[in-house]
Protein backbone atom coordinates (compact mmCIF):
# COMPACT_ATOMS: atom_id res chain seq x y z
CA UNK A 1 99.03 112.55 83.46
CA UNK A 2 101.27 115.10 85.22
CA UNK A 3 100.29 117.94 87.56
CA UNK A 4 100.75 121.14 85.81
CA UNK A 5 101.69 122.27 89.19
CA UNK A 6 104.23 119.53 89.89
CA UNK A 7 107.91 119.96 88.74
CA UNK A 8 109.91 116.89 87.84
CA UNK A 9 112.83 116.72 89.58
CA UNK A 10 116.04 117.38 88.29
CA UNK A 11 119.18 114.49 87.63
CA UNK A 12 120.76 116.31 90.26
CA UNK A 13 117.85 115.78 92.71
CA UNK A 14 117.14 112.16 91.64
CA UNK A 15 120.62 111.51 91.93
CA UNK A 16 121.14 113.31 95.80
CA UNK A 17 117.86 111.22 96.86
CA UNK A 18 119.06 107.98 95.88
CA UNK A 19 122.44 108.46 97.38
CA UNK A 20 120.50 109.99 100.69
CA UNK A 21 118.38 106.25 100.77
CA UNK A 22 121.87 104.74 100.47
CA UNK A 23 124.01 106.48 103.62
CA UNK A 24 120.08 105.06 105.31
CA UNK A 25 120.15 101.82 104.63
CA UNK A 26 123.69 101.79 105.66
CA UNK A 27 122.81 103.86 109.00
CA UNK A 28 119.66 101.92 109.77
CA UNK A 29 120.53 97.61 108.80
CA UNK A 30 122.98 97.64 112.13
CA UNK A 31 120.40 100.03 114.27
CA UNK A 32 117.80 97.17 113.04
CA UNK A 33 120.30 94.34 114.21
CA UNK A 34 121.23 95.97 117.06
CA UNK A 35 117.52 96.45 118.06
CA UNK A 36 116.54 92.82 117.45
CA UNK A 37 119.86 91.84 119.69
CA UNK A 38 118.15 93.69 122.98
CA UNK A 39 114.69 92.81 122.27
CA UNK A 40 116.20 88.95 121.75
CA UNK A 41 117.84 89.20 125.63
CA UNK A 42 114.80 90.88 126.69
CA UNK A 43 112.98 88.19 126.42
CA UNK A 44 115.69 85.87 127.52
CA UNK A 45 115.73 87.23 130.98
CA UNK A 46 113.80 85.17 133.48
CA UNK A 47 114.14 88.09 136.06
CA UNK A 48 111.54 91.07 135.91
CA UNK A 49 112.48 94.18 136.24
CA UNK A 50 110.71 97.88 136.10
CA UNK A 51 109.06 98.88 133.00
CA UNK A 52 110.42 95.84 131.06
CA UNK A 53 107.07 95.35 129.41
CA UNK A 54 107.40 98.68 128.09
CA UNK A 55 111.14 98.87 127.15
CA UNK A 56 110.05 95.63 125.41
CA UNK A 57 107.37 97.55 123.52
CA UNK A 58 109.99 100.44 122.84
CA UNK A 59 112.14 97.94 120.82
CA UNK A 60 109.32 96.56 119.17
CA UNK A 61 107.98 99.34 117.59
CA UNK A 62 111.79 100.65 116.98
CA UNK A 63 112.93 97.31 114.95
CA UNK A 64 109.46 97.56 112.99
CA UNK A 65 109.31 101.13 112.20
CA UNK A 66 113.42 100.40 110.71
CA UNK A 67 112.34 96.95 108.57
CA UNK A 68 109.82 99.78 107.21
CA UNK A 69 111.95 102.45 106.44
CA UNK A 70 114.83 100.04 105.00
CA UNK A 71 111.68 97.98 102.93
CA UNK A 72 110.81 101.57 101.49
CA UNK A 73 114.35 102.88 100.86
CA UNK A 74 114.99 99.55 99.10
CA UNK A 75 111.76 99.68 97.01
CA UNK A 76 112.45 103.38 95.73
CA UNK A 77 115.99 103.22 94.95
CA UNK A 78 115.09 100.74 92.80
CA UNK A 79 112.44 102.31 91.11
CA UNK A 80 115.05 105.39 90.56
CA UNK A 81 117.09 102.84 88.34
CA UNK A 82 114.61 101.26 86.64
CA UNK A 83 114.68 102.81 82.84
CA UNK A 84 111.23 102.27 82.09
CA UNK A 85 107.44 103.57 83.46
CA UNK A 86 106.31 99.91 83.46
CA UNK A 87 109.23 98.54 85.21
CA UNK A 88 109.16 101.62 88.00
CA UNK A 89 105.59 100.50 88.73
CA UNK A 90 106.81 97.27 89.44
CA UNK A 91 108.50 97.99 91.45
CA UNK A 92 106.42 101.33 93.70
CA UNK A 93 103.39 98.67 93.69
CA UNK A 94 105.52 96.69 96.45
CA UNK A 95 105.07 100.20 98.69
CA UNK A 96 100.96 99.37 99.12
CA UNK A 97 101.86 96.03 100.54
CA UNK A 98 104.72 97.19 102.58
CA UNK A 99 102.68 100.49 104.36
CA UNK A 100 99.46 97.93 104.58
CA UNK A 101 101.66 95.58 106.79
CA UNK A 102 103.25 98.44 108.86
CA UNK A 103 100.34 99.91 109.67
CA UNK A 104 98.45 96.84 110.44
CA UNK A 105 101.37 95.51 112.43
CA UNK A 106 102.06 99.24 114.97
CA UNK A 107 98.15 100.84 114.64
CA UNK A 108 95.66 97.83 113.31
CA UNK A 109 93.00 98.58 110.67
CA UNK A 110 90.27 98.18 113.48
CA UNK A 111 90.06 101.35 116.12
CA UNK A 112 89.15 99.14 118.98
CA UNK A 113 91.66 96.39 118.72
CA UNK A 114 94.79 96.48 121.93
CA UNK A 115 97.44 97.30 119.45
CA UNK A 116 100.90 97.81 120.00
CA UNK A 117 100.64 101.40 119.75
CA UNK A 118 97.96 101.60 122.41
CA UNK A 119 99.74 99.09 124.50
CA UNK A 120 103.01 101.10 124.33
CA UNK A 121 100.79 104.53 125.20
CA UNK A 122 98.91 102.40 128.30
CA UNK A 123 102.59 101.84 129.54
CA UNK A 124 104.00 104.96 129.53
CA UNK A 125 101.02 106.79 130.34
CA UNK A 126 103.74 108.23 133.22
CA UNK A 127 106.33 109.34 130.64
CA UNK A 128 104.35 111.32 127.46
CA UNK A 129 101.70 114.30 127.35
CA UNK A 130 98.45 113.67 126.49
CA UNK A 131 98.60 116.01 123.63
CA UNK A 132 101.61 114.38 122.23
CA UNK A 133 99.40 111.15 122.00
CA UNK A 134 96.47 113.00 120.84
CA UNK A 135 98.62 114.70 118.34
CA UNK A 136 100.13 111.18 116.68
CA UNK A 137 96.79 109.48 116.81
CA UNK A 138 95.08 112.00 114.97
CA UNK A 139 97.87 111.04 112.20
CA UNK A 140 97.27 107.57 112.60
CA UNK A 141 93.28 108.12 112.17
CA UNK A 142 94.17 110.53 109.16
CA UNK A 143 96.22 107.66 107.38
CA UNK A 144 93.67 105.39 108.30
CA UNK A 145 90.97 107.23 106.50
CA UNK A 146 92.86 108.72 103.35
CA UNK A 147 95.10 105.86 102.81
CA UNK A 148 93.39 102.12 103.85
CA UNK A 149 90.25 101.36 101.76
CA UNK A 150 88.95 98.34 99.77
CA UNK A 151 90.90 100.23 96.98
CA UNK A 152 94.45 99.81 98.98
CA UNK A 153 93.65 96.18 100.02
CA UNK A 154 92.85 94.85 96.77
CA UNK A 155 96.27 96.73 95.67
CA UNK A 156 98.21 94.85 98.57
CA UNK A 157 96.17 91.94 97.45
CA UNK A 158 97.11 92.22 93.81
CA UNK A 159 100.62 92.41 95.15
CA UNK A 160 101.16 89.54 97.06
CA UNK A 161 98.67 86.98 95.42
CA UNK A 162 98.12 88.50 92.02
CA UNK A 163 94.62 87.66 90.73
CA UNK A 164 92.53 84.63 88.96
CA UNK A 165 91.66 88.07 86.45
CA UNK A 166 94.99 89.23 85.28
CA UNK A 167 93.37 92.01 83.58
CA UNK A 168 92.77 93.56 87.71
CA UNK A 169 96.22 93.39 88.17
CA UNK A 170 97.03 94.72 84.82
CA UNK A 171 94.43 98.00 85.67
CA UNK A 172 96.50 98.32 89.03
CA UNK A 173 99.84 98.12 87.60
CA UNK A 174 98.98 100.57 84.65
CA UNK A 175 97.36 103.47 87.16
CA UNK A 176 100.25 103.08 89.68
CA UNK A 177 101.97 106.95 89.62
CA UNK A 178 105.04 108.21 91.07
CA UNK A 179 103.11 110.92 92.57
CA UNK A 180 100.27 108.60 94.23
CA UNK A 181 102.87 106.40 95.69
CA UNK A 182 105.50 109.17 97.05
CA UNK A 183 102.34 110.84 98.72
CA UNK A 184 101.79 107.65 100.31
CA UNK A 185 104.79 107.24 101.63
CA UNK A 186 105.60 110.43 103.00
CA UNK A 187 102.22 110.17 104.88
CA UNK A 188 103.26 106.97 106.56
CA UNK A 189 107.28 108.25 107.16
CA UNK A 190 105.83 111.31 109.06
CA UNK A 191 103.60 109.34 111.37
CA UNK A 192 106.44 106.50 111.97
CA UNK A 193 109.08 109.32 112.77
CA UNK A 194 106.87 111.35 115.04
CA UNK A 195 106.03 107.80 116.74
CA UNK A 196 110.11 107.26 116.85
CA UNK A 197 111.12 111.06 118.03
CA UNK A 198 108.14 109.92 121.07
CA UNK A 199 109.63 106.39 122.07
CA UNK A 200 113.33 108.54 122.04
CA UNK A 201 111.80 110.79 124.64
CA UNK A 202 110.38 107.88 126.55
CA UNK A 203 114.16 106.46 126.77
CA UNK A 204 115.30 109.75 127.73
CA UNK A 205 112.98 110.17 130.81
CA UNK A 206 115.00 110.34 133.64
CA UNK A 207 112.32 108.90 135.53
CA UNK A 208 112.57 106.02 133.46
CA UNK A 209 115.41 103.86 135.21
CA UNK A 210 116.07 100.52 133.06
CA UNK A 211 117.63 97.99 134.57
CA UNK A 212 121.25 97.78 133.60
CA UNK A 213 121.08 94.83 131.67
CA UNK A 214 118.77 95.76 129.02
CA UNK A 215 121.36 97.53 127.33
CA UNK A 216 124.08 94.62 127.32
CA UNK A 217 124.06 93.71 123.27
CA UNK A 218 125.77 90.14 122.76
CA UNK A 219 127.50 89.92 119.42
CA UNK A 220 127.01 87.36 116.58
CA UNK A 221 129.23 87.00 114.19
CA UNK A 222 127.92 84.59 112.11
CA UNK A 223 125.59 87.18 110.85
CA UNK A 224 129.03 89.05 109.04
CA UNK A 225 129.69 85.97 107.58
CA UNK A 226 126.64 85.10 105.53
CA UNK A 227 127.05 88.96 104.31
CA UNK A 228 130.91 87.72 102.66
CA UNK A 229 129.14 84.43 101.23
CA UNK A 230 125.78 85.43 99.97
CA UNK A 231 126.86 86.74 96.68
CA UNK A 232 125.82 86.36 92.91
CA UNK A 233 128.13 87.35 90.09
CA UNK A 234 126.54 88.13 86.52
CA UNK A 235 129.72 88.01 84.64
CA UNK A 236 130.14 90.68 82.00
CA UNK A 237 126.05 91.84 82.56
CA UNK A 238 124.83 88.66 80.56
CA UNK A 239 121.84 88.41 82.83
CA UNK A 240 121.23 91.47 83.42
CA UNK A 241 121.16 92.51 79.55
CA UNK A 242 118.51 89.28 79.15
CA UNK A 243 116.20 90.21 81.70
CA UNK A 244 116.23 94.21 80.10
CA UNK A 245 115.09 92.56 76.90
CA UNK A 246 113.08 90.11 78.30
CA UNK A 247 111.08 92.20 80.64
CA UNK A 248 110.27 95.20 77.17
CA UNK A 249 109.32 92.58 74.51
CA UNK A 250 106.91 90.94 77.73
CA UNK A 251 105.79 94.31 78.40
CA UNK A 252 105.01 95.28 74.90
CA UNK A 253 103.07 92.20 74.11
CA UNK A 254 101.26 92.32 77.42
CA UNK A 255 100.01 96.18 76.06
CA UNK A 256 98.74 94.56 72.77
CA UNK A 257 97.06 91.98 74.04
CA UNK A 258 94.77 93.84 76.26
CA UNK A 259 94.46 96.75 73.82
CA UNK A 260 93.40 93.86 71.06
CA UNK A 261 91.22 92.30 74.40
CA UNK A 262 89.27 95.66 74.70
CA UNK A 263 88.34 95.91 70.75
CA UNK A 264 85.23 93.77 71.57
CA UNK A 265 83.82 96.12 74.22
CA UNK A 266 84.37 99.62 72.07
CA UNK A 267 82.50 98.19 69.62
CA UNK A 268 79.67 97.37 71.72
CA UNK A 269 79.71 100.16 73.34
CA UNK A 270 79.39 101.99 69.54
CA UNK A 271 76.74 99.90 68.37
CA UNK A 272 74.59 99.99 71.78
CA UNK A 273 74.69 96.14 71.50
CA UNK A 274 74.65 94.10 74.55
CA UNK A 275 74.41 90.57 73.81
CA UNK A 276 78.28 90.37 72.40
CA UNK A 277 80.28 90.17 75.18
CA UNK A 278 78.49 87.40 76.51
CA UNK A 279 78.89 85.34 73.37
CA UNK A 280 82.76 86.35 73.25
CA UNK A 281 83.48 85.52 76.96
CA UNK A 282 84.92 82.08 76.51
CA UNK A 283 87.38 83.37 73.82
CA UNK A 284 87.83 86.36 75.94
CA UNK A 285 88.87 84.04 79.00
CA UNK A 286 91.06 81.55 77.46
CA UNK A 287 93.21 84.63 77.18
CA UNK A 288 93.88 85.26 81.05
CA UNK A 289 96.20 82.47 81.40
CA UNK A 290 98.64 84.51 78.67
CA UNK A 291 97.91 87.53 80.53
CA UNK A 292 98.94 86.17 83.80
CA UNK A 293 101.91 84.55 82.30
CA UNK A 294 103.21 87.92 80.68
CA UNK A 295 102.81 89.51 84.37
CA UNK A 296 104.57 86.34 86.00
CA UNK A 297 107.59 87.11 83.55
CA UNK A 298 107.68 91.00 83.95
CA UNK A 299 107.76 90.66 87.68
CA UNK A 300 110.04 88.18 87.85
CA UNK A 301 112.30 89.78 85.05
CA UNK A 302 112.52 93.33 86.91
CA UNK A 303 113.00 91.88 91.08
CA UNK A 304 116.06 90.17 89.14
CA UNK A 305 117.28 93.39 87.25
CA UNK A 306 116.64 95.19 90.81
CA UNK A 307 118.69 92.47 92.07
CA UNK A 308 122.04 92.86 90.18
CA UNK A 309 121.48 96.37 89.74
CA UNK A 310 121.73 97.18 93.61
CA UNK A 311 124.54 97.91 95.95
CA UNK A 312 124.24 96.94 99.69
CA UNK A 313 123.75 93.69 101.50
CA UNK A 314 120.68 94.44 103.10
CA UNK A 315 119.16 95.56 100.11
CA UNK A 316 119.75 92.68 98.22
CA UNK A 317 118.37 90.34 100.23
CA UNK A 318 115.17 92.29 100.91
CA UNK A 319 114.36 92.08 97.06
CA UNK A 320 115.73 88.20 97.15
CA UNK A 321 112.52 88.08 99.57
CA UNK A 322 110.68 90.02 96.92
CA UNK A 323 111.48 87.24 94.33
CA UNK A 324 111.07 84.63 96.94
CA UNK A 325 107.37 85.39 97.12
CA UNK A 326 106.76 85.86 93.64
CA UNK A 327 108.21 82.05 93.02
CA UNK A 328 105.72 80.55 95.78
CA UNK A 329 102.73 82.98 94.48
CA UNK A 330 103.57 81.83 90.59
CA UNK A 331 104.25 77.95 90.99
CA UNK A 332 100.92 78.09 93.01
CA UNK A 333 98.71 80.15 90.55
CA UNK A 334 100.65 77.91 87.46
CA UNK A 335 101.10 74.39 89.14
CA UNK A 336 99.77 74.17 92.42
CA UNK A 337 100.93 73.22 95.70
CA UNK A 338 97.85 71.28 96.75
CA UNK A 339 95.00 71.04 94.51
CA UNK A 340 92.43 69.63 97.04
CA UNK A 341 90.14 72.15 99.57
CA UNK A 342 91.37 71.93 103.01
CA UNK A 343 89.29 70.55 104.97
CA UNK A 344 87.05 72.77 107.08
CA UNK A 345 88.30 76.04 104.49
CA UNK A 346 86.33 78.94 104.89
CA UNK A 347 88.40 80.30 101.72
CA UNK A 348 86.36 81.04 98.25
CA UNK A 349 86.76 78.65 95.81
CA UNK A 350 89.21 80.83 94.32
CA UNK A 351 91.68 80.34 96.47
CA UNK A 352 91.91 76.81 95.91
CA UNK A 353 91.03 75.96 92.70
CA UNK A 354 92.83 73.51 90.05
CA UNK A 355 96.14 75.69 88.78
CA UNK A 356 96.17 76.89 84.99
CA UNK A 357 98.04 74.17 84.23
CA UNK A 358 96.64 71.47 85.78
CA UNK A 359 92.74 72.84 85.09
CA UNK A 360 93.43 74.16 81.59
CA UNK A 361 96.25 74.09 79.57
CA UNK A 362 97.95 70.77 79.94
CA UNK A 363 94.71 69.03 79.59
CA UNK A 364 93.82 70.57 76.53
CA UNK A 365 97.00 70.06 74.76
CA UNK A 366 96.73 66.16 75.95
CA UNK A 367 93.02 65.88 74.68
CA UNK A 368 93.52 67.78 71.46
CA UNK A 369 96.81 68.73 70.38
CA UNK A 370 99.19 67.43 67.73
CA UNK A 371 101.78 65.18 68.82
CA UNK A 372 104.38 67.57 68.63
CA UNK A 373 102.18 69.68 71.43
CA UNK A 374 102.10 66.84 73.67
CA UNK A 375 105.66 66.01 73.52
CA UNK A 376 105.86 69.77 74.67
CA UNK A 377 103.24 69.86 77.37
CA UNK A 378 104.96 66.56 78.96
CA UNK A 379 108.52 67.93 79.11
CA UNK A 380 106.53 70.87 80.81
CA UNK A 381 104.88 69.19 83.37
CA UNK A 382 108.34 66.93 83.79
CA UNK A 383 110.12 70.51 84.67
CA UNK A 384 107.35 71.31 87.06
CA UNK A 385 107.22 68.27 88.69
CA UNK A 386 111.17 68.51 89.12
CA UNK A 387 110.13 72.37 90.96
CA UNK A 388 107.37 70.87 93.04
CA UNK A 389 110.08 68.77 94.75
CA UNK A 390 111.73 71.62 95.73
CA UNK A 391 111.07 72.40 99.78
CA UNK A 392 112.73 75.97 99.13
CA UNK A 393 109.86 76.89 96.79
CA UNK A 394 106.79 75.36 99.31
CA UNK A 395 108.52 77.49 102.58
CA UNK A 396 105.19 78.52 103.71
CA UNK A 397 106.71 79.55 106.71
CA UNK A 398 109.31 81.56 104.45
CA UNK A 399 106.46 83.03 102.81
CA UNK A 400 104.38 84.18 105.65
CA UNK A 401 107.52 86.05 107.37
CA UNK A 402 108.01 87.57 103.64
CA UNK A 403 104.67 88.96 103.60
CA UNK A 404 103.93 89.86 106.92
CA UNK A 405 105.12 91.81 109.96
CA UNK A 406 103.11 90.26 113.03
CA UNK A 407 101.53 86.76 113.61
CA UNK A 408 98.05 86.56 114.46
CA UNK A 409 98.89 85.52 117.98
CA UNK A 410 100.41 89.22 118.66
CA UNK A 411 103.95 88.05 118.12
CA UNK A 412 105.94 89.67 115.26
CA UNK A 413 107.67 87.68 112.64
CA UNK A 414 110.88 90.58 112.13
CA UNK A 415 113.35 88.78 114.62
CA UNK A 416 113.03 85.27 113.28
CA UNK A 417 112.52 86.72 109.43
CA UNK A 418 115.76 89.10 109.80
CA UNK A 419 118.16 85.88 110.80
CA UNK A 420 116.22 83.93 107.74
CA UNK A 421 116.78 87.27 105.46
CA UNK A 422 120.02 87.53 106.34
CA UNK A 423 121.17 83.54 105.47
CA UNK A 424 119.08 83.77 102.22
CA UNK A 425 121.29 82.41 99.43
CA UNK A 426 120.88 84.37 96.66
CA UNK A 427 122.35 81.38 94.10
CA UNK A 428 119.48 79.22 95.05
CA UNK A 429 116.71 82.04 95.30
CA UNK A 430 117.86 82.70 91.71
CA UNK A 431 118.19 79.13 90.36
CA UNK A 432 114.60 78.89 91.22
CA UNK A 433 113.30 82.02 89.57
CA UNK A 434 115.22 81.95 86.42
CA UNK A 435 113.94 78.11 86.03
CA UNK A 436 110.42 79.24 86.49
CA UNK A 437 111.19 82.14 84.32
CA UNK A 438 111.93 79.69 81.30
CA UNK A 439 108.91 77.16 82.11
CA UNK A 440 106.52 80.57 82.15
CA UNK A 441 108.31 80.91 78.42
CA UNK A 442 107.64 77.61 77.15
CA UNK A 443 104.05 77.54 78.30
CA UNK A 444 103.52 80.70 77.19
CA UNK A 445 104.52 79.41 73.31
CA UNK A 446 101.97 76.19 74.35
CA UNK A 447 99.53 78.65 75.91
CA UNK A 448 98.75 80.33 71.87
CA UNK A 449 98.24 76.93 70.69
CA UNK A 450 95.43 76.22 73.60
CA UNK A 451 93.88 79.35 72.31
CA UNK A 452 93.84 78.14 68.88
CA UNK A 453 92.02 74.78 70.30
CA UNK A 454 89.53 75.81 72.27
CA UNK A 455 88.70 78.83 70.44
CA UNK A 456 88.64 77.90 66.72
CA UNK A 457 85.11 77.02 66.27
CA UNK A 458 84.00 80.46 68.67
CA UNK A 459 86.06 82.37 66.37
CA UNK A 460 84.75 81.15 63.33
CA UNK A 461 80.94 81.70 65.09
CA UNK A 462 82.35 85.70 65.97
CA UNK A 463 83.92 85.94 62.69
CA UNK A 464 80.68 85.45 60.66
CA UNK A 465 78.74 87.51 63.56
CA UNK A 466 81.29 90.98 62.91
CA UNK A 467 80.76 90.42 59.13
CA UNK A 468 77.01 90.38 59.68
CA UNK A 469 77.32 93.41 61.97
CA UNK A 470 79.47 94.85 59.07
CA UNK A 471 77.12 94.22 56.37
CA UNK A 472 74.21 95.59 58.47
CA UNK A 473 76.48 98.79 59.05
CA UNK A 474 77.53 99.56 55.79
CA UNK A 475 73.68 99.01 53.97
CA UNK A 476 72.38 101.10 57.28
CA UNK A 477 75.05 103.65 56.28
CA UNK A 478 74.27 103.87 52.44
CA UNK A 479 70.73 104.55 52.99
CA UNK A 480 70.71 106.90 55.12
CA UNK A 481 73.74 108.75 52.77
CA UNK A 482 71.22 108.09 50.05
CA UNK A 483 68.34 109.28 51.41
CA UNK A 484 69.81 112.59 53.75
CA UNK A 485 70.43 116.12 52.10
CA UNK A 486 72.33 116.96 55.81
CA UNK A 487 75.71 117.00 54.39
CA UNK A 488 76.67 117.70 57.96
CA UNK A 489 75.17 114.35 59.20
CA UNK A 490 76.42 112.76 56.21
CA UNK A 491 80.05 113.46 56.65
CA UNK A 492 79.55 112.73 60.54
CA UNK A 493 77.56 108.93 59.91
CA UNK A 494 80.98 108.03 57.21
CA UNK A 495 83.46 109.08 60.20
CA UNK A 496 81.62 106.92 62.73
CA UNK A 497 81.15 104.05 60.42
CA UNK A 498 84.83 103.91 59.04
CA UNK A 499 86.07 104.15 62.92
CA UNK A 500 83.40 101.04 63.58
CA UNK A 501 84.76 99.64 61.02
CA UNK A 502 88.62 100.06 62.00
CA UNK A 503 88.03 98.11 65.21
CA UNK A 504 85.95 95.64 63.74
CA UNK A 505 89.33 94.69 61.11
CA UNK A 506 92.08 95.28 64.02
């Protein structure tokens, strides 16, 4: 729904904001390089120094504040070419995992924790005013308090992991707004740059004297070549032109089936009936796998469209991590890396659980289907065992620095992630994803005949239930049109009962 107060923007304005992200990311990839260079022979210096710890700090919070602002100018520009609502909330749902991360890495979630932030403020307690401190942490505790909830972290969850109940991550995809997700980000943008403009001033002290060294910034120009190899032609748009189609007949399936999944629960809800859910749940269920599949294949379909449809280095390879993570989060949620509860896990059950495929679906087809089926299901599992062999797809490490900013041991992850981001080849991150792409396919074709096994005999138990219910509605309905002279309450008992009656036949 739009705000009647809100105008759209104009071509012109789209088209001068996207171009304005593009001169950034072109500004800010070599300030980020440059910064990891000096915070790299920071380190490296055995000597101390004055103020290292905090010039340290300084570049921290400078190369993370960049990776945020080149994540974000990478996720919207992408959004801006995306030619449909479902594949532009695809893409702005990556914003709620990428502002979590920030702000957990620079401010942390909990007040009291020794963050970065605070460290950086305890250092150069000599170089700011208290009221420019005050001023930026009453941001961050503003952002904090209109922006992080259970809400946000189930949306970063729903992100990165997805969920065991697709129809969540369906709910978040479908309420995701331009609006909502713009406000967000200018919220964070303003904090980050007042927090840059501060560390600037720092630098600028004159009281501040930096050891000479600290600016030296060594070269590498290895990095230059992995920018002139890591390339992916899609000759004549081939690819491209697949995943468009691909990604709108996935999309409007996806909208029928929940629309189709819903039906049972309006008519409850008409009929003030409350035992009909629970007798439907096990059909209801053996439809999440298809769900989940259908979201597997959108997300995959529009990080690759994003993919060939952008223009810098930097930019590419940031969504090639995009697609990297979806891979590892798929396989695991379809196949499984390791089926077995680690020993000691604290995790819910959930997190560790037999895969769809290995739990459900190739089972099923084994223990009941034709032989046709099986022959099916075991070239499946043959293609997923092939995957499972790959190391590129179990990089938990890979994954990890994908996902997040700092390690748990107060170290961050950008420096080593960067040179990984940078040497990411985008012919094998694409190999994988277009092969899982066309396993999610096949099992999605062996997926409708599981439904047809397990659900048979509860269908033919529901079907003889709704024509009960119908019968019951329709004599209900005559006698009380036989018996009424209100010709009001007459006309409004046929309009309910035909509309009962709709859902009960779609």
């Amino acid at each position: 729904m739009k705000d009647n107060k809100t105008k759209e923007a104009t071509k012109e304005q789209l088209d001068y904001l996207y171009n304005n992200m593009g001169e950034t990311i072109s500004f800010m990839y070599p300030s980020l390089l440059n910064s990891i260079r000096l915070y790299n022979l920071l380190i490296s210096f055995e000597e101390d120094f004055d103020n290292k710890a905090l010039l340290i700090n300084i570049v921290r919070i400078n190369y993370q504040v960049l990776f945020t602002h080149l994540d974000i100018a990478t996720i919207f520009r992408a959004e801006l070419r995306a030619d449909t609502p479902w594949e532009k909330r695809v893409h702005l749902k990556y914003v709620y995992a990428v502002l979590t991360e920030a702000f957990k890495a620079l401010f942390g979630f909990d007040t009291n924790k020794q963050t970065l932030w605070k460290k950086f403020c305890n250092e150069a307690k000599d170089f700011i005013e208290e009221d420019e401190r005050v001023s930026i942490e009453l941001q961050i505790n503003q952002f904090r308090n209109n922006h992080l909830n259970k809400t946000t972290e189930d949306f970063r969850n729903y992100v990165v992991h997805y969920d065991y109940d697709p129809l969540k991550v369906y709910d978040f995809w479908s309420v995701i707004s331009e609006q909502s997700v713009v406000n967000l980000i200018n919220s964070y943008l303003a904090l980050s740059l007042d927090v840059w403009c501060l560390i600037e001033k720092v630098l600028g002290n004159p009281k501040l004297e930096i050891n000479r060294y600290a600016y030296a910034s060594p070269t590498f120009d290895i990095l230059s070549v992995f920018e002139r190899i890591n390339s992916f032609s899609d000759k004549r748009g081939k690819l491209l032109g697949k995943m468009k189609a691909g990604v709108a007949i996935y999309v409007s399936s996806l909208d029928s089936m929940v629309k189709n999944y819903r039906i049972p629960t309006k008519i409850e809800t008409k009929l003030g009936l409350d035992t009909m859910m629970s007798q439907m749940q096990p059909f209801l269920e053996s439809v999440h796998p298809l769900m989940l599949l259908h979201l597997i294949s959108i997300d995959i379909g529009c990080v690759i469209i994003a993919y060939l449809t952008s223009q810098h280095y930097i930019e590419k390879q940031l969504i090639l991590r995009h697609l990297n993570v979806i891979v590892y989060e798929c396989f695991n949620k379809l196949y499984g890396f390791d089926c077995v509860e680690p020993e000691g896990s604290k995790k819910e059950k959930a997190t560790w659980q037999l895969s769809y495929w290995k739990s459900l679906l190739y089972p099923t087809i084994m223990d009941s289907g034709s032989d046709e089926w099986k022959e099916k299901a075991c070239n499946i599992e043959s293609q997923f065992q092939q995957l499972a062999k790959d190391s590129s797809i179990k990089n938990e490490k890979l994954r990890l620095m994908s996902v997040h900013i700092r390690e748990k041991n107060n170290k961050d992850y950008i420096p080593r992630f960067l040179e990984e981001l940078i040497k990411m080849n985008p012919i094998i991150e694409m190999s994988k994803a277009l092969k899982l792409y066309g396993i999610v396919h096949d099992v999605i074709k062996l997926n409708k005949e599981v439904i047809n096994i397990q659900c048979s005999k509860i269908k033919a138990v529901q079907d003889k239930k709704l024509d009960e219910i119908k019968s019951n509605l329709k004599s209900i309905c005559s006698m009380f049109l036989r018996y009424s002279n209100d010709e009001s309450a007459k006309r409004k008992v046929r309009q309910t009962t035909d509309e009962i009656l709709s859902l009960m036949d779609t």
